[in-house]
C-alpha atoms as a PDB file:
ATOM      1  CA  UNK A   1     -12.761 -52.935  25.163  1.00  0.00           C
ATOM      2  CA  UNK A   2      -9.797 -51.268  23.645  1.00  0.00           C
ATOM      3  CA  UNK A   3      -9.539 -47.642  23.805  1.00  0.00           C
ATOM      4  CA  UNK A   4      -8.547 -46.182  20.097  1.00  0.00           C
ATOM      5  CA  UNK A   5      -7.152 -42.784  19.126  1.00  0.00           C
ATOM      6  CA  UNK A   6      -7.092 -41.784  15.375  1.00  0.00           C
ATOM      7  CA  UNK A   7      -5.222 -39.446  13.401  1.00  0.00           C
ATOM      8  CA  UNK A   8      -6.694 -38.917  10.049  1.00  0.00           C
ATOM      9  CA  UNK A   9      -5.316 -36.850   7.405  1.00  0.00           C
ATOM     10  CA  UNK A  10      -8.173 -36.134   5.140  1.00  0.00           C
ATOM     11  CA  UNK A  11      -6.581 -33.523   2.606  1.00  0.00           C
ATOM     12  CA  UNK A  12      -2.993 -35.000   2.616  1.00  0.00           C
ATOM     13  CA  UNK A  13      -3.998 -39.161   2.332  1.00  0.00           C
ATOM     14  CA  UNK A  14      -7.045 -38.065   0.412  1.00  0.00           C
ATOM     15  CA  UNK A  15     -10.006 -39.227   2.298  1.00  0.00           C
ATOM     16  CA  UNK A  16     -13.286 -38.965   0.624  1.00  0.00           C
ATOM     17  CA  UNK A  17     -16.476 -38.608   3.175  1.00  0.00           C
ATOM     18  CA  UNK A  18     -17.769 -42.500   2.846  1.00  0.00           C
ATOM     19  CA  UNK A  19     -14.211 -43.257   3.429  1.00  0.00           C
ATOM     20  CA  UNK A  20     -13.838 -41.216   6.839  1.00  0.00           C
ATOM     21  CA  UNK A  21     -17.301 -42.594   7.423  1.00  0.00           C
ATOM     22  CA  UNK A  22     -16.675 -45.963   7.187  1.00  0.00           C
ATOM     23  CA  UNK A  23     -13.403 -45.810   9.126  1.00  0.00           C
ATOM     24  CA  UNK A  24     -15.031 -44.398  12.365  1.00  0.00           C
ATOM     25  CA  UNK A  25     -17.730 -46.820  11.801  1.00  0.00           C
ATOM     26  CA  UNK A  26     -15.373 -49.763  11.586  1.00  0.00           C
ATOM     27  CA  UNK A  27     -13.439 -48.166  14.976  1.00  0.00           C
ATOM     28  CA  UNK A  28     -16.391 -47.925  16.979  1.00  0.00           C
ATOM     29  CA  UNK A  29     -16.868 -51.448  16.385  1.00  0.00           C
ATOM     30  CA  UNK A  30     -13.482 -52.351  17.541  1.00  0.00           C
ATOM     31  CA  UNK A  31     -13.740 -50.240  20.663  1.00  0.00           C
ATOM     32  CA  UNK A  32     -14.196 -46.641  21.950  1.00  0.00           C
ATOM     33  CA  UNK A  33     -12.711 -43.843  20.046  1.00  0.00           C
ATOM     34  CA  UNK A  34     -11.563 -41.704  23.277  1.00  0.00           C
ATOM     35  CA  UNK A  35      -9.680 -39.113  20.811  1.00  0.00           C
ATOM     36  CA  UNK A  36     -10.098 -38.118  16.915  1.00  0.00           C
ATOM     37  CA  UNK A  37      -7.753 -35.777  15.075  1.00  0.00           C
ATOM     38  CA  UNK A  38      -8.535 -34.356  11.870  1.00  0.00           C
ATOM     39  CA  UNK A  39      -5.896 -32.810  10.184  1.00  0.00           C
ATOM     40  CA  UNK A  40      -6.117 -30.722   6.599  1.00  0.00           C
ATOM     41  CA  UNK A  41      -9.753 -29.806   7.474  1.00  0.00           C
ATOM     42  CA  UNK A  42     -11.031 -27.029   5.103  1.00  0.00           C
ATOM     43  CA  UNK A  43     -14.070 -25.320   6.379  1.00  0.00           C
ATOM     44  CA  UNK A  44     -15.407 -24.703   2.653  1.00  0.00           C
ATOM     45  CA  UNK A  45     -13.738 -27.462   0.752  1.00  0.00           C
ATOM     46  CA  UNK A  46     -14.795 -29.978   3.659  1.00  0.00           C
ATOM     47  CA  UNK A  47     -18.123 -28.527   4.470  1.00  0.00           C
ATOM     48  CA  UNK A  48     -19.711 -31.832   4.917  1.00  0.00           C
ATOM     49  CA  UNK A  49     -16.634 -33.528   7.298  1.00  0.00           C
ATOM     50  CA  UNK A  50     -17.357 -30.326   9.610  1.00  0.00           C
ATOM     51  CA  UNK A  51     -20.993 -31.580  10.390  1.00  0.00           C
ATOM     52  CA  UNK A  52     -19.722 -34.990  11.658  1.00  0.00           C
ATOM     53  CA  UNK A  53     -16.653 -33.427  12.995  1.00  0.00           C
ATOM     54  CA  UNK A  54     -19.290 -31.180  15.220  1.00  0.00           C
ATOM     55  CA  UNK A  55     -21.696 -33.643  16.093  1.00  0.00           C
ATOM     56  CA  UNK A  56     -19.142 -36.434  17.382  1.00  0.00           C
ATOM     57  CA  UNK A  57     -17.082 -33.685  19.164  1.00  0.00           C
ATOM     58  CA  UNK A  58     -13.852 -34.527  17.586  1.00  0.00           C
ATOM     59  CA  UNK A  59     -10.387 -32.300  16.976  1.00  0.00           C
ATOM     60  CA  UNK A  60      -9.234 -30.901  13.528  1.00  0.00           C
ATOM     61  CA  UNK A  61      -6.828 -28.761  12.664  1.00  0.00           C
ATOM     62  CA  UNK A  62      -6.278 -27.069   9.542  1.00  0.00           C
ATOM     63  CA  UNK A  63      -4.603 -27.363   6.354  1.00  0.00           C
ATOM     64  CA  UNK A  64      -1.244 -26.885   6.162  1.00  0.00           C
ATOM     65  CA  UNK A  65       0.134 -24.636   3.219  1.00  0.00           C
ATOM     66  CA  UNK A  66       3.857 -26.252   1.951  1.00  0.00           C
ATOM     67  CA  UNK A  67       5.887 -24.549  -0.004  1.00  0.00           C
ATOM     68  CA  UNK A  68       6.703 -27.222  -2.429  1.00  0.00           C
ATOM     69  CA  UNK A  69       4.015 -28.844  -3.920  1.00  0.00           C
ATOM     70  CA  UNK A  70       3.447 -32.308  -4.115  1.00  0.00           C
ATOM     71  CA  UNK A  71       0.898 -35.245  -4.452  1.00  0.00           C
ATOM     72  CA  UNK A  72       0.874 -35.551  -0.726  1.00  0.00           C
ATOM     73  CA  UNK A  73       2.870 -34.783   2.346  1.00  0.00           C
ATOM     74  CA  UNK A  74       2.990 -36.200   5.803  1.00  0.00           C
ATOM     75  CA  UNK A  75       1.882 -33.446   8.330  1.00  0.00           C
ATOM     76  CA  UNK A  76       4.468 -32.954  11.084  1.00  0.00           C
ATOM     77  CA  UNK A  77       1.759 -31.862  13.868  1.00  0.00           C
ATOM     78  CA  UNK A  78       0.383 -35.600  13.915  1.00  0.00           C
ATOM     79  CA  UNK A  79       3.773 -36.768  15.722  1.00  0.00           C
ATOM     80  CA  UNK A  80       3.497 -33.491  18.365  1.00  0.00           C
ATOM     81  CA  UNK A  81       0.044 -34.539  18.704  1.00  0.00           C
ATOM     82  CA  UNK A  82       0.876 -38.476  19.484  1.00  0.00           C
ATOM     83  CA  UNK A  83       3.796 -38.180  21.414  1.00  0.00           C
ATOM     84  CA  UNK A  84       1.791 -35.384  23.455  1.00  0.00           C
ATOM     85  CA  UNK A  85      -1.211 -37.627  23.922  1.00  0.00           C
ATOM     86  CA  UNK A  86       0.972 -40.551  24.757  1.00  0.00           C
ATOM     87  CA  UNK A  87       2.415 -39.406  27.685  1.00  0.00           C
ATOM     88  CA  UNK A  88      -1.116 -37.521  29.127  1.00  0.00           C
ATOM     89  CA  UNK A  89      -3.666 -40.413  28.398  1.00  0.00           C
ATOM     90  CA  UNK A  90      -2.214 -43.611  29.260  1.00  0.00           C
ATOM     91  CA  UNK A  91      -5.487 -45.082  29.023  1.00  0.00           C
ATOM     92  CA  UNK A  92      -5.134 -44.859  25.089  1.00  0.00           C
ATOM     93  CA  UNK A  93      -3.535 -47.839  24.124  1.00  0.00           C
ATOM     94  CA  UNK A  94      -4.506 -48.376  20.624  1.00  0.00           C
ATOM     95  CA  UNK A  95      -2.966 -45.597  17.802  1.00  0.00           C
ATOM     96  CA  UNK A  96      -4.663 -45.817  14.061  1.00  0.00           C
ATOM     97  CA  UNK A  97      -3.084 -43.496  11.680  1.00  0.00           C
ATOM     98  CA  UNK A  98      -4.160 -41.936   8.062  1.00  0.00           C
ATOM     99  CA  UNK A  99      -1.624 -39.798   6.786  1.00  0.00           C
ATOM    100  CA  UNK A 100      -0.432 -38.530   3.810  1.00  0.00           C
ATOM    101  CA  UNK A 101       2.759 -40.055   2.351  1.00  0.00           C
ATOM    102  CA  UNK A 102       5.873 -39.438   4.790  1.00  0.00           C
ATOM    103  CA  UNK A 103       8.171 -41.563   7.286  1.00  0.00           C
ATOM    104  CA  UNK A 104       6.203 -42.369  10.220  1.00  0.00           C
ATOM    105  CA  UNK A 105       8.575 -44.826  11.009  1.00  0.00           C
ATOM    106  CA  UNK A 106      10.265 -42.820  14.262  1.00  0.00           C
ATOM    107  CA  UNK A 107       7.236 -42.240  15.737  1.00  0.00           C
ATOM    108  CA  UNK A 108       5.970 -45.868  15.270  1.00  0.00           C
ATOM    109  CA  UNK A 109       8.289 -47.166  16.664  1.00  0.00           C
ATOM    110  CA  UNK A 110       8.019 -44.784  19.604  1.00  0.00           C
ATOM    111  CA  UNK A 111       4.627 -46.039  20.432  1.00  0.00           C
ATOM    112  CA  UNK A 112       5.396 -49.438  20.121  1.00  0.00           C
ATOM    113  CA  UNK A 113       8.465 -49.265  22.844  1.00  0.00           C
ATOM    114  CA  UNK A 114       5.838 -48.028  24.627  1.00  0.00           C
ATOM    115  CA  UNK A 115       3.239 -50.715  24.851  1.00  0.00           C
ATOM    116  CA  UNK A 116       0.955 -49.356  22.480  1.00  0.00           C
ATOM    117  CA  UNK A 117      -1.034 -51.559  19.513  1.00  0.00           C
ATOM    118  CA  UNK A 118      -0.356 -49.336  16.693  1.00  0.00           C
ATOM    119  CA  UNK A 119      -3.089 -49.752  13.396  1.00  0.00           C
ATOM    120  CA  UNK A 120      -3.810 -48.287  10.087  1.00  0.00           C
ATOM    121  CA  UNK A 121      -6.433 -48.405   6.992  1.00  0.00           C
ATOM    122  CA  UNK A 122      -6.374 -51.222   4.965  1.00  0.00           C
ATOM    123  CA  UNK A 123      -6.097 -49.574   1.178  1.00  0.00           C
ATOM    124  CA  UNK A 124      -5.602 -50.948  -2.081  1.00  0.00           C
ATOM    125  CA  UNK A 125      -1.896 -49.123  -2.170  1.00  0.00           C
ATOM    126  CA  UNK A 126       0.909 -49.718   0.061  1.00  0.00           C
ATOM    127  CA  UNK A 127       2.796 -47.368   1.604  1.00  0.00           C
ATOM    128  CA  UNK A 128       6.339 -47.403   2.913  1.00  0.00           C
ATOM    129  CA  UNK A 129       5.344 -47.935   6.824  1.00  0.00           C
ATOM    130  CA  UNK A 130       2.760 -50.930   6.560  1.00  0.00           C
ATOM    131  CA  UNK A 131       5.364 -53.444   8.111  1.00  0.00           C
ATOM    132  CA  UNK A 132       5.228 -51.105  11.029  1.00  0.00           C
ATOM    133  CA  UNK A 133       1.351 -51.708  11.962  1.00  0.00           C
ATOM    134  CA  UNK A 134      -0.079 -54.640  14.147  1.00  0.00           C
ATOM    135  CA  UNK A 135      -3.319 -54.303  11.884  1.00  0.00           C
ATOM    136  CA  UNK A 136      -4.629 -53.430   9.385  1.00  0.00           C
ATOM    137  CA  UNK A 137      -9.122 -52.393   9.477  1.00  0.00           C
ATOM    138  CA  UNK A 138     -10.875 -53.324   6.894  1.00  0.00           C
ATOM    139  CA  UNK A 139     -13.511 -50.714   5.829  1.00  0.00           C
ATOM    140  CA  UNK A 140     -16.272 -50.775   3.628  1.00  0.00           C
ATOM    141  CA  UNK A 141     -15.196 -47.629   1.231  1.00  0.00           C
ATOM    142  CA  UNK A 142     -12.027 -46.988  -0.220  1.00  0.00           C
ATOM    143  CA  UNK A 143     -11.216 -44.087  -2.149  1.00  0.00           C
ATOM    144  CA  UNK A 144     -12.266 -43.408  -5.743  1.00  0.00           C
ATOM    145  CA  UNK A 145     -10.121 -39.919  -6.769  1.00  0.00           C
ATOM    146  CA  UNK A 146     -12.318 -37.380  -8.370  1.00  0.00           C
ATOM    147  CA  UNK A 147     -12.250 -37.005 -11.962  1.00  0.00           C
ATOM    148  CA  UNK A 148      -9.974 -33.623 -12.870  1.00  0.00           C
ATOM    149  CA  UNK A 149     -11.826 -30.822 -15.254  1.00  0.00           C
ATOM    150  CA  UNK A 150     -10.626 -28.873 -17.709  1.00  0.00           C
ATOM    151  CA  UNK A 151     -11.091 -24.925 -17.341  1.00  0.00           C
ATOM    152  CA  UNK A 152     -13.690 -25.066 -20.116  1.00  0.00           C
ATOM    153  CA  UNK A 153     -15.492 -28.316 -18.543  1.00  0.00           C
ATOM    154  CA  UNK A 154     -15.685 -26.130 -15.073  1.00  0.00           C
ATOM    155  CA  UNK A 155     -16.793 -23.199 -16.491  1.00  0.00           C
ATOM    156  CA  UNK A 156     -19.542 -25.409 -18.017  1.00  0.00           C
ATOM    157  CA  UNK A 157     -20.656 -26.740 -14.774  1.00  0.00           C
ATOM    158  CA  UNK A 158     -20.374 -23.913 -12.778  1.00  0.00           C
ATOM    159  CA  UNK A 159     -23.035 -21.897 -14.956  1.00  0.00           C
ATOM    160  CA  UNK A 160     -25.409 -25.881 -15.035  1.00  0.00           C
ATOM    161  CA  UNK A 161     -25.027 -25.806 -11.595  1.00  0.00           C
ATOM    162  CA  UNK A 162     -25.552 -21.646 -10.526  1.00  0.00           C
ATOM    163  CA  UNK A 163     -29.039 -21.908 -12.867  1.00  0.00           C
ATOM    164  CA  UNK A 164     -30.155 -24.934 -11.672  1.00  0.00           C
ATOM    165  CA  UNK A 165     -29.117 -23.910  -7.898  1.00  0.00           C
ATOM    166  CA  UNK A 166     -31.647 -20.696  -8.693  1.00  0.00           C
ATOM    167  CA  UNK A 167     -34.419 -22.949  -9.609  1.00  0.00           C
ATOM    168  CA  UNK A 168     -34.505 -24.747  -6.389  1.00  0.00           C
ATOM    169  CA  UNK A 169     -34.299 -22.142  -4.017  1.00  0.00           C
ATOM    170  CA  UNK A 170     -37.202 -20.154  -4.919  1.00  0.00           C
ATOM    171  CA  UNK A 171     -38.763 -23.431  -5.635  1.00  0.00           C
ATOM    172  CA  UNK A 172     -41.692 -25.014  -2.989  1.00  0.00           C
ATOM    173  CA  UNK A 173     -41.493 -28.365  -4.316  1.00  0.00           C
ATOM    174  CA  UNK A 174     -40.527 -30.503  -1.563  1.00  0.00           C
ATOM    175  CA  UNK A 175     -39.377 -33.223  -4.448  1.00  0.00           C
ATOM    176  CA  UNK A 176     -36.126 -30.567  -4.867  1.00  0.00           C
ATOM    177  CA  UNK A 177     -34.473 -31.954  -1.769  1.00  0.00           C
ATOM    178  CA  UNK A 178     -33.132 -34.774  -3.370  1.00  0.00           C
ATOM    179  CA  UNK A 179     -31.787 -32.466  -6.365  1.00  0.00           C
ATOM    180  CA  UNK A 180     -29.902 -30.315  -3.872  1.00  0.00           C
ATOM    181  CA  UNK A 181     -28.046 -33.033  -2.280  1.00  0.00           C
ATOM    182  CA  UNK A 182     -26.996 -33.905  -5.439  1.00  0.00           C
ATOM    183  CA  UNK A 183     -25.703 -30.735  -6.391  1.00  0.00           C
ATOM    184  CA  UNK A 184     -24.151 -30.459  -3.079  1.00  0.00           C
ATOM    185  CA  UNK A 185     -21.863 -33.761  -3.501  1.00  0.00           C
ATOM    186  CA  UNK A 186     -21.485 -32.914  -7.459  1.00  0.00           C
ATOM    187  CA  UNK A 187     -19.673 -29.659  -6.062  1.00  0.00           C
ATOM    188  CA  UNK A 188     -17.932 -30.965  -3.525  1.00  0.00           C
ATOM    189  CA  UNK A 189     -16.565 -33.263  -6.016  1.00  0.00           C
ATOM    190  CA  UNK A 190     -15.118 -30.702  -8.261  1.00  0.00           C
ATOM    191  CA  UNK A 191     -13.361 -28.632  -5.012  1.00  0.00           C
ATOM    192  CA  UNK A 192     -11.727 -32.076  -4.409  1.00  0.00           C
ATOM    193  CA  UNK A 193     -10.352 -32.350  -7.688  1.00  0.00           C
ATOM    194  CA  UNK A 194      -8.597 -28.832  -6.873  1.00  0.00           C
ATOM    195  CA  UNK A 195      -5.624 -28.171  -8.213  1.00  0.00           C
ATOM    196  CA  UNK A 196      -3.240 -25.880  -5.649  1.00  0.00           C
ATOM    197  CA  UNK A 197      -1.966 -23.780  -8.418  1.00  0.00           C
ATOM    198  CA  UNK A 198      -4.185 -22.263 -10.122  1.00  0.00           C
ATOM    199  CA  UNK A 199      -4.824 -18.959 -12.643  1.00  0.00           C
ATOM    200  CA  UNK A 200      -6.824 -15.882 -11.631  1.00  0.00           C
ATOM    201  CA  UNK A 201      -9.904 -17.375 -13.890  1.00  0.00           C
ATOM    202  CA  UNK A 202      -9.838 -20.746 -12.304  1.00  0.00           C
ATOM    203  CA  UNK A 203     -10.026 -18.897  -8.884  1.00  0.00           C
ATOM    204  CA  UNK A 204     -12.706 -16.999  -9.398  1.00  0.00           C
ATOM    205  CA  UNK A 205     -14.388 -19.893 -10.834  1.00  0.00           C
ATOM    206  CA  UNK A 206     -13.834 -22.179  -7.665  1.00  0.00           C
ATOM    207  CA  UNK A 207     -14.772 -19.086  -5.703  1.00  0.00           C
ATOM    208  CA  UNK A 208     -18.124 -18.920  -6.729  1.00  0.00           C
ATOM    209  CA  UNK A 209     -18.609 -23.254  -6.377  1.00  0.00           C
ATOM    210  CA  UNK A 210     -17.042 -22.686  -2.788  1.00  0.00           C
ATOM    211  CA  UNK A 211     -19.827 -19.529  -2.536  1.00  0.00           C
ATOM    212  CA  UNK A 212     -22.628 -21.743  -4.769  1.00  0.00           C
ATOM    213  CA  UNK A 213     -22.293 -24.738  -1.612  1.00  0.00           C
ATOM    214  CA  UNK A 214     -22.474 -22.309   1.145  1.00  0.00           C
ATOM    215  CA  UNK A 215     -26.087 -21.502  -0.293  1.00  0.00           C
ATOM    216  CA  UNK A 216     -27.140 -24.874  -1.177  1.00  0.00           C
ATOM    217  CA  UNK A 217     -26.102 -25.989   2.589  1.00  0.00           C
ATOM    218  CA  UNK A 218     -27.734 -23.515   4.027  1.00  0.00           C
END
C-alpha cells in the first residue's frame, strides 16, 4: 500500500467541498494518506472544510494575501512544505498536488530525482505542469465556479436569507433542518463567489453573510 501526501490549495486552485471530498475519498482508496496540507483555508469563508479538516486531523495553513491580484496564484509555502517533508518522512513516497496556477516544475522534478511517484487531479483544464505527473486520479466531482452577484442581487439575498434565518431559529419544527443546510451551502456559495476588492457596502454586506453562517452553524 502506497503511502500518499497531498497538498491541496483550496482558495488558490478553487476547490469546492464535494471536490476536496471526493479527492480524499479517491486517495484513501489508492493508499494511506500519512500527511494532508491545506493551504488558503479561511476559517469563515471555509467553515465547512474546517469540520473535515478537524475530524481527519489534517494541516492547513492560511490564506495568503498577494499584493497583485489575480485569478490564481501558486502558494510558495507548498514547495518549503515538500522539500521539508521529503527529507524527514522517507516513508512518503507518493506526492499529489492541487495548486493554484504557478511553475511547479522545479520542485517536480526535485521529487522525482528523488524516487518519488509524483500525482495530481484529473480536471477538465490543463495546466502548464501536467507532463510532469505519473498520474493523474480520477474523482467523482469537479468544480462548478459559483455564479458572481451583482451588489443589488446580494443585497437581495442577504435580507431573503437574514428573515428566513430568523424564522428557523426560534422555530421547533424539526422539518427546518433541512432548510438550514440549505441556507448554509446557499451562503457559502455567495462567500465563494467573493470578489477581493471590494467597496465599503459590499463589505459590510459579506460581513453580515460571514456573521449570518456563524449562527446557522451553530
Amino acid at each position: 500500500m502506497s503511502n500518499i501526501a497531498l497538498f491541496i490549495d483550496i482558495d488558490n486552485a478553487k476547490v469546492s467541498l464535494p471536490v476536496f471530498e471526493s479527492i480524499i475519498k479517491a486517495l484513501k482508496q489508492r493508499g494511506k494518506l500519512s500527511f494532508v496540507k491545506v493551504y488558503g483555508f479561511n476559517e469563515r469563508k471555509h467553515m465547512r472544510f474546517g469540520d473535515i479538516i478537524e475530524e481527519n486531523g489534517f494541516e492547513s495553513a492560511p490564506t495568503m494575501r498577494f499584493k497583485k491580484r489575480a485569478k490564481s496564484q501558486l502558494d510558495t509555502r507548498i514547495f518549503v512544505d515538500a522539500v521539508k517533508l521529503y527529507y524527514t518522512a522517507e516513508h512518503i513516497d507518493e506526492y499529489c498536488f492541487m495548486a493554484g496556477a504557478g511553475d511547479l516544475v522545479p520542485l517536480l522534478s526535485f521529487l522525482r530525482t528523488g524516487g518519488i511517484t509524483l500525482l495530481t487531479i484529473k480536471t477538465p483544464q490543463a495546466t502548464g505542469n501536467d507532463h510532469m505527473f505519473d498520474e493523474a486520479i480520477e474523482i467523482d466531482e469537479y468544480y462548478n465556479p459559483p455564479v458572481k452577484l451583482s451588489k443589488s442581487q446580494i443585497k437581495a439575498r442577504l435580507a431573503k436569507l437574514s428573515k428566513r434565518s430568523k424564522e428557523i431559529m426560534v422555530s421547533d419544527d424539526d422539518d427546518t433542518e433541512t432548510e438550514r443546510k440549505e441556507l448554509v451551502s446557499e451562503i457559502e456559495s455567495i462567500l465563494e463567489a467573493k470578489d477581493d476588492e471590494l467597496d465599503e457596502e459590499e463589505k459590510e454586506m459579506y460581513s453580515s453573510l460571514e456573521s449570518l453562517l456563524e449562527i446557522l452553524k451553530d
